[in-house]
N, C-alpha and C. Protein backbone atom coordinates (compact mmCIF):
# COMPACT_ATOMS: atom_id res chain seq x y z
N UNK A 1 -0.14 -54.71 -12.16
CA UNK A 1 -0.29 -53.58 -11.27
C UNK A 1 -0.39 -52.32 -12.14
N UNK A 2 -1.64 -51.23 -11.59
CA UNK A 2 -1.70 -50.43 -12.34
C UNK A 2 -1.22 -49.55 -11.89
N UNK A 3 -0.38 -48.38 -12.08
CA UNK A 3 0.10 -47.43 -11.63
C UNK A 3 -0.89 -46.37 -11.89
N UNK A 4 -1.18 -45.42 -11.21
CA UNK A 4 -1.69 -43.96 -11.52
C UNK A 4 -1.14 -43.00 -11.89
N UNK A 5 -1.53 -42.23 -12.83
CA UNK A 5 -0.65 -41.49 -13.36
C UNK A 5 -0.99 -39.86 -12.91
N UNK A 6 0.01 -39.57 -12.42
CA UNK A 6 -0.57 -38.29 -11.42
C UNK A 6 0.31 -36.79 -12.26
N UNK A 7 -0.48 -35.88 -12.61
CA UNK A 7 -0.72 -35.13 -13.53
C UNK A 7 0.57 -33.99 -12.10
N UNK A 8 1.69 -33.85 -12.07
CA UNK A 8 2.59 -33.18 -11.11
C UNK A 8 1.75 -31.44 -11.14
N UNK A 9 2.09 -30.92 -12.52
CA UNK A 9 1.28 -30.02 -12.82
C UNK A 9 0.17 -29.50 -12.13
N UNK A 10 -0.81 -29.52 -12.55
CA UNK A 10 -1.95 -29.44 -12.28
C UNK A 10 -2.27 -30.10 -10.50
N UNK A 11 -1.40 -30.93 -10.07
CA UNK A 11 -1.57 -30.94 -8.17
C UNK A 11 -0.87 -29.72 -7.82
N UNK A 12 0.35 -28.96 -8.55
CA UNK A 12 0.96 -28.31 -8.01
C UNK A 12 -0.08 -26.85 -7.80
N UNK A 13 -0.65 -26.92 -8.86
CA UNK A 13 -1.25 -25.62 -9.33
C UNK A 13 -2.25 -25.78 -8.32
N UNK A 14 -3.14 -26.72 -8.03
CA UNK A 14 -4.56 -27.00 -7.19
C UNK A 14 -3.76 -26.56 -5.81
N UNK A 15 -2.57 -26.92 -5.69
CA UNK A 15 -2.17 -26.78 -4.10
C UNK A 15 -1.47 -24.95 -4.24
N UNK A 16 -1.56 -24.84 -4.65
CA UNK A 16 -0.91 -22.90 -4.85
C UNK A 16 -2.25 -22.69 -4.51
N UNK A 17 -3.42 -22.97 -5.46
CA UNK A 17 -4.74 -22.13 -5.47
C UNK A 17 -5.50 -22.72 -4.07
N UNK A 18 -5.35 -23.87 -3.98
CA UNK A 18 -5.66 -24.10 -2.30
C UNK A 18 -5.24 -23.44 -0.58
N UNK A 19 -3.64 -22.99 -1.35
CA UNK A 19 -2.92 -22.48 0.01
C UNK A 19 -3.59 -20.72 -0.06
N UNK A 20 -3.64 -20.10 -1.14
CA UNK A 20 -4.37 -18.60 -1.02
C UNK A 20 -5.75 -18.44 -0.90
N UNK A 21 -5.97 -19.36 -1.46
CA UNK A 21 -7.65 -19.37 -0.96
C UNK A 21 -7.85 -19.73 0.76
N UNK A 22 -7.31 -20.77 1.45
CA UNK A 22 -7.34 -20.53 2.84
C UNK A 22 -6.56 -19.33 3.55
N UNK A 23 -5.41 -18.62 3.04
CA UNK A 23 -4.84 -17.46 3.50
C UNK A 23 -5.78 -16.42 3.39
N UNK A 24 -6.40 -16.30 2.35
CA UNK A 24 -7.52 -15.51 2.24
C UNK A 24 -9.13 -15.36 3.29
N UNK A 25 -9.23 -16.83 3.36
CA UNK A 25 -10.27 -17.24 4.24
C UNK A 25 -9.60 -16.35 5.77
N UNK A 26 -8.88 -17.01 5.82
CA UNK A 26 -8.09 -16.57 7.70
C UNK A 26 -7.69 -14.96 7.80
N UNK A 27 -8.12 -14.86 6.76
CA UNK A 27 -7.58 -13.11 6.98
C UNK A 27 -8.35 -12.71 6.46
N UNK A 28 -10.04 -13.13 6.79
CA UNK A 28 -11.38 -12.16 6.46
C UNK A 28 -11.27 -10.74 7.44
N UNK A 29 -10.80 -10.95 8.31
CA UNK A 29 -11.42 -9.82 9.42
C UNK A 29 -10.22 -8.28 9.24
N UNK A 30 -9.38 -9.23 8.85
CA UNK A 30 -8.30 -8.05 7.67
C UNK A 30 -8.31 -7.28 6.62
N UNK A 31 -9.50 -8.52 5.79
CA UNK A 31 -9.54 -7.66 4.69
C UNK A 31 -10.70 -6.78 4.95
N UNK A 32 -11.52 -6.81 5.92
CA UNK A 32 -12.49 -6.02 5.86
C UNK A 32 -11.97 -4.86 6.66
N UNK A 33 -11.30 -5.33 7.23
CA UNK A 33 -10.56 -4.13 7.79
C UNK A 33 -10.35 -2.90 6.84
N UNK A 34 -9.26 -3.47 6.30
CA UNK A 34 -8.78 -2.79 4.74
C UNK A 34 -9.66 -2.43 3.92
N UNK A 35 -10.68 -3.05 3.66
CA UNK A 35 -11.91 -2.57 2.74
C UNK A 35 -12.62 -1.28 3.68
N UNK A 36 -12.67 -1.24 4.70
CA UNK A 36 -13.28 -0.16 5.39
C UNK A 36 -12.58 1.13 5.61
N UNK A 37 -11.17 0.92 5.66
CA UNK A 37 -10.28 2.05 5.73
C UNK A 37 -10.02 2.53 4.28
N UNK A 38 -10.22 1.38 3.34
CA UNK A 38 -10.41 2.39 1.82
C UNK A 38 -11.78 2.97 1.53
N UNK A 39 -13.04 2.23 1.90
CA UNK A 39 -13.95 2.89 1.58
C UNK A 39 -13.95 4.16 2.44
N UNK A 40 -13.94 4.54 3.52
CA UNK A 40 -13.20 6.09 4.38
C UNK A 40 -12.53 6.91 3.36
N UNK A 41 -11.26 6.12 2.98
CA UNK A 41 -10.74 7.10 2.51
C UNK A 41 -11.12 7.72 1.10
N UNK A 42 -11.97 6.30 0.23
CA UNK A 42 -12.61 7.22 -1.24
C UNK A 42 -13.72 8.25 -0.62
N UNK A 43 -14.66 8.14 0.50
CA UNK A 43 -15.36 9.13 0.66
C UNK A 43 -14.77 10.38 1.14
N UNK A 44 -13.82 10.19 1.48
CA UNK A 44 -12.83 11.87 1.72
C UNK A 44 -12.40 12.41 0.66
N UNK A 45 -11.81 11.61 -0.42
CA UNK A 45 -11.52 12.18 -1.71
C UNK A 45 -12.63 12.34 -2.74
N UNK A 46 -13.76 11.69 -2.48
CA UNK A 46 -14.71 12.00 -3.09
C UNK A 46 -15.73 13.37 -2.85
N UNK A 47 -15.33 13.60 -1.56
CA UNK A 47 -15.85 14.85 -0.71
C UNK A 47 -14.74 15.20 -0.38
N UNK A 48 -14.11 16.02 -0.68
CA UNK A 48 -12.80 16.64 -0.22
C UNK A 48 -13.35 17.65 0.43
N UNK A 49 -14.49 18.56 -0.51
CA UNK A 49 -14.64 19.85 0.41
C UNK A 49 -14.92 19.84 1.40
N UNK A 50 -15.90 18.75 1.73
CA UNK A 50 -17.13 19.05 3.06
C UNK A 50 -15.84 18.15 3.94
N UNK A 51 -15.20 17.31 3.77
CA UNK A 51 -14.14 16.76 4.56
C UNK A 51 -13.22 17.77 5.31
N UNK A 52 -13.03 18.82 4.33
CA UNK A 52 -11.47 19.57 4.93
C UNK A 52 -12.57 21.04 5.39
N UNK A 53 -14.06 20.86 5.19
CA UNK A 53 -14.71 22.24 5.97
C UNK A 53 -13.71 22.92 7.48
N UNK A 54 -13.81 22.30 7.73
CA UNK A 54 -13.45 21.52 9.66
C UNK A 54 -11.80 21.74 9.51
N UNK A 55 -10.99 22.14 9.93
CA UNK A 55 -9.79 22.12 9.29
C UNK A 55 -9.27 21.50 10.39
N UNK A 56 -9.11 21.64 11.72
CA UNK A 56 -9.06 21.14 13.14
C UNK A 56 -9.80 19.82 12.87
N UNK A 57 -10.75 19.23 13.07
CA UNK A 57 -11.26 18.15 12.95
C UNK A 57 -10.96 16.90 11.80
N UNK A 58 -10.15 17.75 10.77
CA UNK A 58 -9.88 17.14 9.50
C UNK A 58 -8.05 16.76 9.76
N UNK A 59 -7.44 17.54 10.79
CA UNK A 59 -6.31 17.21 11.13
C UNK A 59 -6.35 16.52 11.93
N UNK A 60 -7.16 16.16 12.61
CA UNK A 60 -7.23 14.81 13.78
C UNK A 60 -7.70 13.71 13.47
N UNK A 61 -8.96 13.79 12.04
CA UNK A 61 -9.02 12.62 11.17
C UNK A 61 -7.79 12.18 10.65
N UNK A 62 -7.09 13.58 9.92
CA UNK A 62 -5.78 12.44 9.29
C UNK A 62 -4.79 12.15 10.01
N UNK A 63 -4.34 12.56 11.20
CA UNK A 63 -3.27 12.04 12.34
C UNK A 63 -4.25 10.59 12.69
N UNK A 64 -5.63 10.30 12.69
CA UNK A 64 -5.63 9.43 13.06
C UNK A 64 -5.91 8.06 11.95
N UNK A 65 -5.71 8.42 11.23
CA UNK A 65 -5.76 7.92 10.05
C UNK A 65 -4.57 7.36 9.59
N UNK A 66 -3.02 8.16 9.95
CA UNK A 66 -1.94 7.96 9.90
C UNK A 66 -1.48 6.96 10.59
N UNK A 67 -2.21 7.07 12.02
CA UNK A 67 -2.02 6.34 12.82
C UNK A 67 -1.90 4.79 12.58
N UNK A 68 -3.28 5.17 12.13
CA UNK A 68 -3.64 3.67 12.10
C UNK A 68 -3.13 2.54 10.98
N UNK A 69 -2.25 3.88 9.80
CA UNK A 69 -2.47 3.09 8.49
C UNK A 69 -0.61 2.99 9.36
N UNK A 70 0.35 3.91 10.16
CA UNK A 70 1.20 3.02 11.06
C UNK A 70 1.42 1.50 11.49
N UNK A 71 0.68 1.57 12.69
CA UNK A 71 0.82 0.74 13.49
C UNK A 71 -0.42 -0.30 13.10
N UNK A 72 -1.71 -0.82 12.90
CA UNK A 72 -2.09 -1.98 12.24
C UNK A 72 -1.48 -2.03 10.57
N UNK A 73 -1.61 -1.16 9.85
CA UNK A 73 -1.77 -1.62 8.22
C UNK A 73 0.26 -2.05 8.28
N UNK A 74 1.19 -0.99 8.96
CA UNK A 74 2.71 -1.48 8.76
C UNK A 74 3.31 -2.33 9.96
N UNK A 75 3.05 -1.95 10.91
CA UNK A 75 3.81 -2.67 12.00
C UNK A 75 2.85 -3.90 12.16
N UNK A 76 1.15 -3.99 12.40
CA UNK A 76 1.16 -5.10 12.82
C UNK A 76 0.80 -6.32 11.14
N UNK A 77 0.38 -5.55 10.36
CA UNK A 77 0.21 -6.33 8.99
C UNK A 77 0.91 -6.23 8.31
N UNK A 78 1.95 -5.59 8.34
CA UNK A 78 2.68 -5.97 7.80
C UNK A 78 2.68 -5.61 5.79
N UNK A 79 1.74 -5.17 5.74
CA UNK A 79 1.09 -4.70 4.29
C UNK A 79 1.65 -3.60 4.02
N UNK A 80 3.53 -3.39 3.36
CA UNK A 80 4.00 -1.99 2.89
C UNK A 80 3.93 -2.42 1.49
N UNK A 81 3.23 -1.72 0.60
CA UNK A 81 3.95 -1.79 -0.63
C UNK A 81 5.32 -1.37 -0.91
N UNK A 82 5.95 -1.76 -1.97
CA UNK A 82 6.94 -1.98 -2.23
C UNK A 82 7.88 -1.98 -3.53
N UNK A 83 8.62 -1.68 -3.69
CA UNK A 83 9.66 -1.61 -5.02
C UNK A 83 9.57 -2.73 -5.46
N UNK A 84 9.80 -3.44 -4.24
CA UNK A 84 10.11 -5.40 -4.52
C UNK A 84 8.64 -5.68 -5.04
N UNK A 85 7.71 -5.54 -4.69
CA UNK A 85 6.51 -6.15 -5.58
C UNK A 85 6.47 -5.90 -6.71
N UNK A 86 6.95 -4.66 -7.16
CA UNK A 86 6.76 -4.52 -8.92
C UNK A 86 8.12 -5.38 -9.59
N UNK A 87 9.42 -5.48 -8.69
CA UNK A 87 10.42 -6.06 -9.16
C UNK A 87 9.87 -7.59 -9.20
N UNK A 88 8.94 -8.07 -8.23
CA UNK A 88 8.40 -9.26 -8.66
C UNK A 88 7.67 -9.40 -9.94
N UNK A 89 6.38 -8.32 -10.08
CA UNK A 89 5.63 -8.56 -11.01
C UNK A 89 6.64 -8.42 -12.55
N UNK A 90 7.37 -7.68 -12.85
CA UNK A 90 8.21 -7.78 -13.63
C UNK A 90 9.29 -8.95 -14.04
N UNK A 91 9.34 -9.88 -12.87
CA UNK A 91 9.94 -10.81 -13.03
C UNK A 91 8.90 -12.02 -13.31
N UNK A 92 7.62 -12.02 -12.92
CA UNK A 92 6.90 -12.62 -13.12
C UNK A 92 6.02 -12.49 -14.71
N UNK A 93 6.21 -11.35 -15.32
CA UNK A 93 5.79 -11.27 -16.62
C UNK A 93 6.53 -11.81 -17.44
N UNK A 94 8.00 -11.60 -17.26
CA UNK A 94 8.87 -12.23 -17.95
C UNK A 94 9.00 -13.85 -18.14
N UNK A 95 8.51 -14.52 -17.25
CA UNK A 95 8.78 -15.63 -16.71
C UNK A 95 7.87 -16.91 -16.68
N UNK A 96 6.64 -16.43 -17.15
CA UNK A 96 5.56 -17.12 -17.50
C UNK A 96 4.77 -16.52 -16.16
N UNK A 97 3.30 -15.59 -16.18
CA UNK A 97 2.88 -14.74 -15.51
C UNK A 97 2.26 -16.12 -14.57
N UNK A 98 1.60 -15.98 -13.31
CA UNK A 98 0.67 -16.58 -12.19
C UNK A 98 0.21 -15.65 -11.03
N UNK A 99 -1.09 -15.49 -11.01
CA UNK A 99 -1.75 -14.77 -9.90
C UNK A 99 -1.13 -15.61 -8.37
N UNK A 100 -1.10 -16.58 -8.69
CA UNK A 100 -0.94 -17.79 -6.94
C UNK A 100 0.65 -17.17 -6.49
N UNK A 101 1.66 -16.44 -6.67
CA UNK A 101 2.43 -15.78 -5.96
C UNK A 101 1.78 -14.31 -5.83
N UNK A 102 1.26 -13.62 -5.97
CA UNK A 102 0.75 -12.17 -5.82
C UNK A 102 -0.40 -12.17 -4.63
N UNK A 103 -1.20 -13.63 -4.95
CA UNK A 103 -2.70 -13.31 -3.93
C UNK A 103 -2.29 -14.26 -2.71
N UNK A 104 -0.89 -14.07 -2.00
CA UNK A 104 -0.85 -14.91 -0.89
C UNK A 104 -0.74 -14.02 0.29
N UNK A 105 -0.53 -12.80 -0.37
CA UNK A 105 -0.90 -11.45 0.64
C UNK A 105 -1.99 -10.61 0.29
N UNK A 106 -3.16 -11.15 0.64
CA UNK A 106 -3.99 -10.20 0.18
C UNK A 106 -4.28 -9.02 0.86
N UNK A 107 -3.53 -8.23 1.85
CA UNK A 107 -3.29 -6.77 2.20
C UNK A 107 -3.04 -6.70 0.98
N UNK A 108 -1.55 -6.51 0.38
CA UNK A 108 -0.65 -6.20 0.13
C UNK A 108 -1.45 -5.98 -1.77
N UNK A 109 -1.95 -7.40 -2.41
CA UNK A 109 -3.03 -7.65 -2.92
C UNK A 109 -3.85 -6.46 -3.14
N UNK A 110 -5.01 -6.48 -2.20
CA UNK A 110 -5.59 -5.33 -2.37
C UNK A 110 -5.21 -3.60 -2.57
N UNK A 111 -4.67 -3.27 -1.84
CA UNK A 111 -4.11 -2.17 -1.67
C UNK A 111 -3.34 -1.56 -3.39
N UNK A 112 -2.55 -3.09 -4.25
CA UNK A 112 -2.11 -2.48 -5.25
C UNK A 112 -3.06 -2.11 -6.22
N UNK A 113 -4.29 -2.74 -6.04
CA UNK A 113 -5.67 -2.28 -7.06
C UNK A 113 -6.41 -1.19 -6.53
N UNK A 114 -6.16 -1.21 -4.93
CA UNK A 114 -6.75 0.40 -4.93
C UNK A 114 -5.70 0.94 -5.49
N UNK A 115 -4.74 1.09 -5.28
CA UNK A 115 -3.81 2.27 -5.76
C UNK A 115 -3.97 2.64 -7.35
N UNK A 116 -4.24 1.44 -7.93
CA UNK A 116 -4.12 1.64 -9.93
C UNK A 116 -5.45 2.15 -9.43
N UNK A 117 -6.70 1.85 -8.83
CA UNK A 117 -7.66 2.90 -9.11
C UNK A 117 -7.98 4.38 -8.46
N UNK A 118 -6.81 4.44 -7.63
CA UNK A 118 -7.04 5.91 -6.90
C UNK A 118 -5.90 6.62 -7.60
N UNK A 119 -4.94 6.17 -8.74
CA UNK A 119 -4.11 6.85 -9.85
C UNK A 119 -5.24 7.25 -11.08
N UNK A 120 -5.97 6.87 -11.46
CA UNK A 120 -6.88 7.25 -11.92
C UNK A 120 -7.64 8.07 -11.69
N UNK A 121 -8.25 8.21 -10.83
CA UNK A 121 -9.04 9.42 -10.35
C UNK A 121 -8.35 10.34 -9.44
N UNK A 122 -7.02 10.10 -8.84
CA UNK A 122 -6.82 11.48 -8.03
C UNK A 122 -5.12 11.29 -8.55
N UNK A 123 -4.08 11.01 -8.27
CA UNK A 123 -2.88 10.77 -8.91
C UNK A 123 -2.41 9.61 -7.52
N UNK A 124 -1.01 10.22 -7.18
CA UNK A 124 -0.27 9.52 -5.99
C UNK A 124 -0.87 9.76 -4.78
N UNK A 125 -1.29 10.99 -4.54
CA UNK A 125 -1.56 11.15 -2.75
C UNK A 125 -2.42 9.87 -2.19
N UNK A 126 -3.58 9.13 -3.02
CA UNK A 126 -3.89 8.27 -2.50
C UNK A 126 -2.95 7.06 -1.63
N UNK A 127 -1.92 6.31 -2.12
CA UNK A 127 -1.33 5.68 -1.28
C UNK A 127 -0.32 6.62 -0.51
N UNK A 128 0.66 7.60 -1.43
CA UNK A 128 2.11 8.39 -0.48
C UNK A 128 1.25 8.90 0.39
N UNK A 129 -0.05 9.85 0.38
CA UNK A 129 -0.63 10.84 1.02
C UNK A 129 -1.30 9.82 2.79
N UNK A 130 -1.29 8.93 2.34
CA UNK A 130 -2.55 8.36 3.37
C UNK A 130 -2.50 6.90 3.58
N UNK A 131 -2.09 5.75 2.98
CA UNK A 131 -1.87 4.56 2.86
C UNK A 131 -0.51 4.03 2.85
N UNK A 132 0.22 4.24 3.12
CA UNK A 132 2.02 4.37 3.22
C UNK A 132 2.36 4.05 4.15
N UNK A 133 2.85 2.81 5.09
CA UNK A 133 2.98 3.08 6.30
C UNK A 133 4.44 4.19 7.16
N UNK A 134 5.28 3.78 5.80
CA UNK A 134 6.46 4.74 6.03
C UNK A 134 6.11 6.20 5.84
N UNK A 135 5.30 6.80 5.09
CA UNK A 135 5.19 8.24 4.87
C UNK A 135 4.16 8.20 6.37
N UNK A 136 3.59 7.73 6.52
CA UNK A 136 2.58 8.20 7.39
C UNK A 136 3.86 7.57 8.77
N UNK A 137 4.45 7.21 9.42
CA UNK A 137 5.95 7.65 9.64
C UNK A 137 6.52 9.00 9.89
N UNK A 138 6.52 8.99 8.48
CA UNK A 138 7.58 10.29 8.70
C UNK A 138 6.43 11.74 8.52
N UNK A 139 5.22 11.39 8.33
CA UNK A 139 4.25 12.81 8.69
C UNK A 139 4.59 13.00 9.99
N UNK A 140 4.19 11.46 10.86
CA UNK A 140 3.97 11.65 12.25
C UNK A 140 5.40 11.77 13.03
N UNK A 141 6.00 11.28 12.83
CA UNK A 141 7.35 11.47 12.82
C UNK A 141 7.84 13.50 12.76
N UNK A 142 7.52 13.81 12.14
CA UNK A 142 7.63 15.62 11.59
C UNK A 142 6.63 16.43 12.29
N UNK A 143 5.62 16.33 12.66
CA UNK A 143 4.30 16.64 13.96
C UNK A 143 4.80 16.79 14.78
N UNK A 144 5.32 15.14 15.42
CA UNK A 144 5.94 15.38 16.53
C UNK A 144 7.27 16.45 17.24
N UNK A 145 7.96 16.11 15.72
CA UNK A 145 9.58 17.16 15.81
C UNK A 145 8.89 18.97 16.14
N UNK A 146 8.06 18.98 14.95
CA UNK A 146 7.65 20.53 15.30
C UNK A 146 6.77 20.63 16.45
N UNK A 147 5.86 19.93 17.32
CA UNK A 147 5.43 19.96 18.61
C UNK A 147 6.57 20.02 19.36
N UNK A 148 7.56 19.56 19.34
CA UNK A 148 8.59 19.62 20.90
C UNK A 148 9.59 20.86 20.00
N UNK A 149 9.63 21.62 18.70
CA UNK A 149 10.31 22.79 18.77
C UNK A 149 11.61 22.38 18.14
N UNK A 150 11.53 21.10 17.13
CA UNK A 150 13.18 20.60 16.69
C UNK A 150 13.13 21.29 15.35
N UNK A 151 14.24 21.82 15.76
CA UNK A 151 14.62 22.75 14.11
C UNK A 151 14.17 22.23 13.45
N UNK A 152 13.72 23.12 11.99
CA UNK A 152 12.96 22.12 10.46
C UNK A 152 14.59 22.77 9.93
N UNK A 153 14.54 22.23 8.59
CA UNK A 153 15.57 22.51 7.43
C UNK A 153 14.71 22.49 6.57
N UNK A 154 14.50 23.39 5.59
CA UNK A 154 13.74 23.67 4.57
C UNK A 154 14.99 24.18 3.36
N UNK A 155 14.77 23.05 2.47
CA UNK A 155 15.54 23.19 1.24
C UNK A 155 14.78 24.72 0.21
N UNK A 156 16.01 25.28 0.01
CA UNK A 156 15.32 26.02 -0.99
C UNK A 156 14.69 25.31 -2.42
N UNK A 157 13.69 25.92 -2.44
CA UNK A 157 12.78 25.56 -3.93
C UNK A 157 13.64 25.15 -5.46
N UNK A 158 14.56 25.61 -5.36
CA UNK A 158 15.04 25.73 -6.75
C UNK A 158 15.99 24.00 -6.98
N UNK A 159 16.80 24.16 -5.67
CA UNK A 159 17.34 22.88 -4.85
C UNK A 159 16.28 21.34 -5.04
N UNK A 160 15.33 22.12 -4.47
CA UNK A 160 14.43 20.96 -4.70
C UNK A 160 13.70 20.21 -5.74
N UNK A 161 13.57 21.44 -6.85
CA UNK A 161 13.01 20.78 -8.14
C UNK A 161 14.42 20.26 -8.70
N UNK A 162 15.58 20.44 -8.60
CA UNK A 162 16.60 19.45 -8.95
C UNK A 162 16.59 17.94 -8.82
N UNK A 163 16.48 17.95 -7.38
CA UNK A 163 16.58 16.69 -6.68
C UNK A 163 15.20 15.80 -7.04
N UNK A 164 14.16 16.81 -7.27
CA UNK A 164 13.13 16.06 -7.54
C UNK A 164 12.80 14.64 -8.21
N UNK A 165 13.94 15.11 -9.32
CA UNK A 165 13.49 13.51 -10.69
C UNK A 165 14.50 12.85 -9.93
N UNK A 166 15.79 12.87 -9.12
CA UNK A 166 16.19 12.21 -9.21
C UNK A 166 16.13 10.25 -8.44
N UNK A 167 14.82 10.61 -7.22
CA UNK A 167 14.02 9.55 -6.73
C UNK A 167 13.29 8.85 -8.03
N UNK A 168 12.96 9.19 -8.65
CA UNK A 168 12.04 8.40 -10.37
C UNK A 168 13.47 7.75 -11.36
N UNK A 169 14.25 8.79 -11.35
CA UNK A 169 15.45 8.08 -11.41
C UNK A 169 16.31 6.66 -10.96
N UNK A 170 16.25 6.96 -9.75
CA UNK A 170 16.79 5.80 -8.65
C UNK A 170 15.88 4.61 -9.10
N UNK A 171 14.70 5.09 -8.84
CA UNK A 171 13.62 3.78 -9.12
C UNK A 171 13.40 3.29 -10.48
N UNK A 172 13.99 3.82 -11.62
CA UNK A 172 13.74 3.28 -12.99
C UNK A 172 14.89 2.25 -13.21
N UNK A 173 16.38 2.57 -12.42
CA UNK A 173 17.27 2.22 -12.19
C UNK A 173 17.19 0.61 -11.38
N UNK A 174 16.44 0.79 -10.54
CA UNK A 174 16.05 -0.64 -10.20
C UNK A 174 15.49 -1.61 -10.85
């Protein structure tokens, strides 16, 4: 009797690259989603001027823009970037690197390569400014407070460049 000799390895690996490649398949209409709400948003930063001409019309683009990167890109996809993803990728460099844990969310996936390429050409506002589902949150979140008349608190300036590093702080710390 001949036994077969089955390579554990290499099935394991075929079945990682099998399970993201169908996650990927089933979430075409997502990613194009996502591909369309970034290509929007490089043509706004690519045209900033003729975008923000309109200043009224350019605030109802980005409330609705907020909106949306809300409630489909965070609440219903679920796609926040995250502290924990770089605490992964860092654990994953260390550890012997593999794409087949990173591309099983390909929101989440995409979004971190727009971001390394919209740090390049414009800095942070690309994801904090517009792609965030929590900042775009707490924009809409702060709209709303000053539409119904709820006190603001405005830190003085000097206060604030204190406190500033200390969020880059917190996070180097992690």
């Amino acid at each position: 009797v001949v036994v077969p000799v089955i390579d554990s390895a290499s099935d394991e690996s075929a079945a990682k690259a099998a399970l993201w490649q169908r996650i990927w398949r089933e979430k075409t209409v997502e990613i194009a989603t996502l591909g369309a709400m970034l290509l929007v948003l490089t043509g706004v930063f690519f045209f900033q001027r003729q975008a923000t001409a309109n200043a009224r019309l350019f605030f109802w683009f980005r409330m609705g823009f907020l909106s949306v990167t809300l409630v489909w890109l965070g609440w219903m996809m679920n796609a926040q970037l995250s502290v924990v993803n770089l605490m992964a990728l860092t654990g994953a460099l260390r550890t012997g690197f593999t794409w087949d844990a990173f591309l099983l969310d390909p929101l989440v996936f995409i979004q971190w390569f727009a971001v390394a390429a919209a740090l390049l050409f414009w800095g942070r506002g690309a994801y904090c400014g517009w792609l965030c589902p929590f900042g775009a949150l707490q924009e809409l979140t702060n709209k709303i407070a000053r539409a119904c008349k709820v006190p603001q608190i405005t830190l003085p300036w000097s206060l604030n460049e204190r406190l500033w590093a200390l969020k880059y702080l917190f996070f180097l710390g992690l």
